[in-house]
N, C-alpha and C. Protein backbone atom coordinates (compact mmCIF):
# COMPACT_ATOMS: atom_id res chain seq x y z
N UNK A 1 126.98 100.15 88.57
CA UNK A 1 125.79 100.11 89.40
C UNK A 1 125.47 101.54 89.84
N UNK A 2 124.02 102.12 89.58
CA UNK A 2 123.87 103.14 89.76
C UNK A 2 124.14 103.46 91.80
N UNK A 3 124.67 105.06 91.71
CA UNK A 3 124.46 105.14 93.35
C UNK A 3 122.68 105.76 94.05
N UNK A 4 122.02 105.87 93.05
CA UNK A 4 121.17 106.08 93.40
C UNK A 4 119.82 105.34 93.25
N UNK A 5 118.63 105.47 94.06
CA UNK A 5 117.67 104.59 93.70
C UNK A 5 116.10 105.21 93.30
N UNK A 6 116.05 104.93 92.17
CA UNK A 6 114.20 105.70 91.72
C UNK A 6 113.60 105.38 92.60
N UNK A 7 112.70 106.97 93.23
CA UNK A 7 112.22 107.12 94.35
C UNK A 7 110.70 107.01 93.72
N UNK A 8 110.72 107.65 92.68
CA UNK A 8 109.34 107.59 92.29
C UNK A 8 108.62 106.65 91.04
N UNK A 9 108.02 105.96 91.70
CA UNK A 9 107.29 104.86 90.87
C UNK A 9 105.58 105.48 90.16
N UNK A 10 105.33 104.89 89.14
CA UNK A 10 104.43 105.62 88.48
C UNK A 10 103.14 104.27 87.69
N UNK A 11 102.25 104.17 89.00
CA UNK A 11 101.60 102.82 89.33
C UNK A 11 99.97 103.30 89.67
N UNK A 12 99.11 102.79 88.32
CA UNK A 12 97.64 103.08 88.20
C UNK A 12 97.18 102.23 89.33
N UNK A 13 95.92 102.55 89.72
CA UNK A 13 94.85 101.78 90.97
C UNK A 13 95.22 99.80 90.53
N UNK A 14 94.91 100.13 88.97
CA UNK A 14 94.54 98.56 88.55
C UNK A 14 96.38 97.38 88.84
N UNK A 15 97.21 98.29 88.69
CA UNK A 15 98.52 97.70 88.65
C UNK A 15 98.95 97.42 90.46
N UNK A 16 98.34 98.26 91.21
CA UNK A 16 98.42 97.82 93.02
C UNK A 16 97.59 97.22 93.25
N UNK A 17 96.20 96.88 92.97
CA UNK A 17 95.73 95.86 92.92
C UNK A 17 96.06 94.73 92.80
N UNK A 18 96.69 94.66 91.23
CA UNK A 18 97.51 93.61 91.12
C UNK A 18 98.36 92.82 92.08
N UNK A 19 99.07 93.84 92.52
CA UNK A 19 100.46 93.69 93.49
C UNK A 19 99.83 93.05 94.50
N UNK A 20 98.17 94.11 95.27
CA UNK A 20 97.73 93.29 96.33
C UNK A 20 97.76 91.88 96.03
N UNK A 21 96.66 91.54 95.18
CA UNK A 21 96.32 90.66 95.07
C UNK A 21 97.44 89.24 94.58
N UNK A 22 98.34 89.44 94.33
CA UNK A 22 99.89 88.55 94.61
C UNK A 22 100.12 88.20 95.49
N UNK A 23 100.70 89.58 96.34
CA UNK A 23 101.02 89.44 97.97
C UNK A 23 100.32 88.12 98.77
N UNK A 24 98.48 88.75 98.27
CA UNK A 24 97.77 87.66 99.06
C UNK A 24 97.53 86.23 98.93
N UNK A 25 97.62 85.97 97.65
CA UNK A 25 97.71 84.76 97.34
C UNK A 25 99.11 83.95 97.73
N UNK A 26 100.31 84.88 97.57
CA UNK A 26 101.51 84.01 98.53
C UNK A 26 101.19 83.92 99.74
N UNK A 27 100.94 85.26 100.41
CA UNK A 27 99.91 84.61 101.62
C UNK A 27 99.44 83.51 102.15
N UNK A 28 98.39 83.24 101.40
CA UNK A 28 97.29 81.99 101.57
C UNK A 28 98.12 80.79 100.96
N UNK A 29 98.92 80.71 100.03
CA UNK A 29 99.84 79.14 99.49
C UNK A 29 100.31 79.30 100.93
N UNK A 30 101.37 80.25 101.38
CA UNK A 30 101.97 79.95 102.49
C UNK A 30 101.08 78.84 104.19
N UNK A 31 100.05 79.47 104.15
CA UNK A 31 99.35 79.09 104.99
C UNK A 31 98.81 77.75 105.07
N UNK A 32 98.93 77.32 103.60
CA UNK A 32 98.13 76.68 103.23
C UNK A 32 98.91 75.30 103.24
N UNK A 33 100.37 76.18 103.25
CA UNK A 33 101.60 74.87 103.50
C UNK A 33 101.50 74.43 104.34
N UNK A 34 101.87 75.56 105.16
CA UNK A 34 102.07 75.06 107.08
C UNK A 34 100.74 74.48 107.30
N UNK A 35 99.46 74.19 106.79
CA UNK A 35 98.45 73.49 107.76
C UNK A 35 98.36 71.96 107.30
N UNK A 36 99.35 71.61 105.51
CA UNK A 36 99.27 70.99 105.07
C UNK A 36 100.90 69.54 105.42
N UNK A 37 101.73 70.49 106.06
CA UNK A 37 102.71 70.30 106.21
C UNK A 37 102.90 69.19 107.61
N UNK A 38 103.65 68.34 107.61
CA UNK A 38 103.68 66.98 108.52
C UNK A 38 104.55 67.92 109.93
N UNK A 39 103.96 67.91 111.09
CA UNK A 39 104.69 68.55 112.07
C UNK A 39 106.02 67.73 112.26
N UNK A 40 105.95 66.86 112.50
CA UNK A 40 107.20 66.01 112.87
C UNK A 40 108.31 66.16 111.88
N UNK A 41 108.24 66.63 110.69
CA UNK A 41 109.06 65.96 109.35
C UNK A 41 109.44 67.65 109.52
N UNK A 42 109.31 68.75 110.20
CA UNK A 42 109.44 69.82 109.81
C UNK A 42 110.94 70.59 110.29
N UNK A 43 111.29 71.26 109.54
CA UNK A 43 112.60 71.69 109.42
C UNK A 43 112.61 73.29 110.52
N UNK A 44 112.69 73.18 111.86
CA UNK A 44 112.50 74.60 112.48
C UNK A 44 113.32 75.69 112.25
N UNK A 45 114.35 75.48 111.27
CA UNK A 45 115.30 77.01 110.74
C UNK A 45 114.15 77.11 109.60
N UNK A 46 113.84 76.37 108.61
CA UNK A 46 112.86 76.82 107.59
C UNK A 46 111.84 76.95 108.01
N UNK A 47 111.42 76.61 109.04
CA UNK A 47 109.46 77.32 109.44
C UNK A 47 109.81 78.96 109.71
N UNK A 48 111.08 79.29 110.07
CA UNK A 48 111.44 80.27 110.96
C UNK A 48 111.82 81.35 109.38
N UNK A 49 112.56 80.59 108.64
CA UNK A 49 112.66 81.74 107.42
C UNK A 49 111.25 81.96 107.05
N UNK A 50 110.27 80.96 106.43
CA UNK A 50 109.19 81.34 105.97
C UNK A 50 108.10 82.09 106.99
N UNK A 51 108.53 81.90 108.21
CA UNK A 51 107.39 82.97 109.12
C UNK A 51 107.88 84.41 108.70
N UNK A 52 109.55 84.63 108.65
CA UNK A 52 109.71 86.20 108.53
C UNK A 52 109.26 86.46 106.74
N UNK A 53 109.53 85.51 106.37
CA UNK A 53 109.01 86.07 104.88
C UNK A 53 107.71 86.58 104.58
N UNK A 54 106.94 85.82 105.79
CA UNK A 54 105.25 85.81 105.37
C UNK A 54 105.41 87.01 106.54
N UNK A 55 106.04 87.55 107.45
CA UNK A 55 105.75 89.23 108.07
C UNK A 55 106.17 90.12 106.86
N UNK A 56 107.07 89.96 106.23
CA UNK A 56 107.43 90.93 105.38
C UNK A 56 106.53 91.07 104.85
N UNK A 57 105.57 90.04 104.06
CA UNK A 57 104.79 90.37 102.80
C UNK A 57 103.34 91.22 103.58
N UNK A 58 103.17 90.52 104.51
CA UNK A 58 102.32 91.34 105.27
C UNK A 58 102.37 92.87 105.67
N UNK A 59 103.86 92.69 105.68
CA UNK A 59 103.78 94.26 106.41
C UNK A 59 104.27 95.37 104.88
N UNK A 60 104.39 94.79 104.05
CA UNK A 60 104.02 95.26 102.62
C UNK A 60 102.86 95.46 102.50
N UNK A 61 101.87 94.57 103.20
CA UNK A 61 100.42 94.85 102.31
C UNK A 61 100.26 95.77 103.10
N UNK A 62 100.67 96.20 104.27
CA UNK A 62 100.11 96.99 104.99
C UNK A 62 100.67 98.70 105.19
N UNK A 63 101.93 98.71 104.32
CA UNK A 63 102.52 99.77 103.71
C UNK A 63 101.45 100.47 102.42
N UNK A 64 101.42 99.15 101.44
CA UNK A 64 100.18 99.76 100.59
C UNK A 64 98.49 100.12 100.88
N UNK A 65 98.28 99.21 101.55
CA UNK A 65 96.67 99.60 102.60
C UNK A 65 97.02 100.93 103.17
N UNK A 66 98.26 101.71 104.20
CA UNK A 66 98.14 102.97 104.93
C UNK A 66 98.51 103.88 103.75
N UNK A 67 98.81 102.92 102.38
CA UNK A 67 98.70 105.07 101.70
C UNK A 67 97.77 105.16 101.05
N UNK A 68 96.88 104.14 100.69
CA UNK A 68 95.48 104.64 100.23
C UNK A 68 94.91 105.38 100.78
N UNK A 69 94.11 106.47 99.66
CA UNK A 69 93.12 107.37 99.76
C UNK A 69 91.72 106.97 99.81
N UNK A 70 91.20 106.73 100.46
CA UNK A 70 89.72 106.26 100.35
C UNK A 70 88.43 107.86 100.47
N UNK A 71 87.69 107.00 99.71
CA UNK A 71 86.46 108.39 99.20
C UNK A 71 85.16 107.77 99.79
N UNK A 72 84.48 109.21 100.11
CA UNK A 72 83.57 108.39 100.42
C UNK A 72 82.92 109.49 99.78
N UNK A 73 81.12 109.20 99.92
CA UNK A 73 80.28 110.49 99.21
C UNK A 73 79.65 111.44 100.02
N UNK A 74 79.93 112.80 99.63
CA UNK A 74 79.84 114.18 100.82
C UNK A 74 78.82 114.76 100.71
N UNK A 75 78.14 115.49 101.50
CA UNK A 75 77.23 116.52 101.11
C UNK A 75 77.89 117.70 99.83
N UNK A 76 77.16 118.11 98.89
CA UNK A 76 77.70 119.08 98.17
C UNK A 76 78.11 120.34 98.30
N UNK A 77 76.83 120.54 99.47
CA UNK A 77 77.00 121.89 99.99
C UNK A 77 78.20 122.70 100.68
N UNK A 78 78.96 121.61 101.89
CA UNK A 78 79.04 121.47 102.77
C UNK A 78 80.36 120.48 103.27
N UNK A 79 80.72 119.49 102.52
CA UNK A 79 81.49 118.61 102.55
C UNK A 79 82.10 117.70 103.45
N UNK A 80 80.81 117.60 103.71
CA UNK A 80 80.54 116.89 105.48
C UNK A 80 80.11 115.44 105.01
N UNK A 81 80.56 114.33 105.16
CA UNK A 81 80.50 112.90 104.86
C UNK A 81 79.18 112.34 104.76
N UNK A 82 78.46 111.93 104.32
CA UNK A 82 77.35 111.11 104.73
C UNK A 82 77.44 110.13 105.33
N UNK A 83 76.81 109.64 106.35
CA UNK A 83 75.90 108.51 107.17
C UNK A 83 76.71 109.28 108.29
């Protein structure tokens, strides 16, 4: 087993997209359980694993949302943002 871990990953716009768009859809199944799910019949150690699972994935999406670069369109002159 290696002792070290590849730091650098090498991942086009279209392939994190992807990833988003996974994340969110476990997301929404998840949600989609718990509203579908019988309160009484429910298991409170497993509501409790799947709540931290569904922070993790969240706070993944939100690791990849804060390193995006977003563009917007500038003056040419000047490079002062428009609106």
């Amino acid at each position: 087993m290696p002792s070290t871990y590849n730091n650098n990953f090498s991942f086009n716009p279209k392939d994190i997209a992807l990833i988003e768009e996974g994340l969110r859809t476990l997301s929404e199944h998840h949600d989609t359980i718990m509203m579908m799910r019988d309160g009484d019949a429910a298991d409170p150690g497993a509501i409790e694993t799947k709540d931290k699972k569904l922070k993790q994935v969240n706070e993944l999406l939100g690791k990849i949302y804060n390193q995006k670069i977003f563009y917007s369109q500038t003056h040419s002159h000047d490079g002062v943002p428009l609106g």
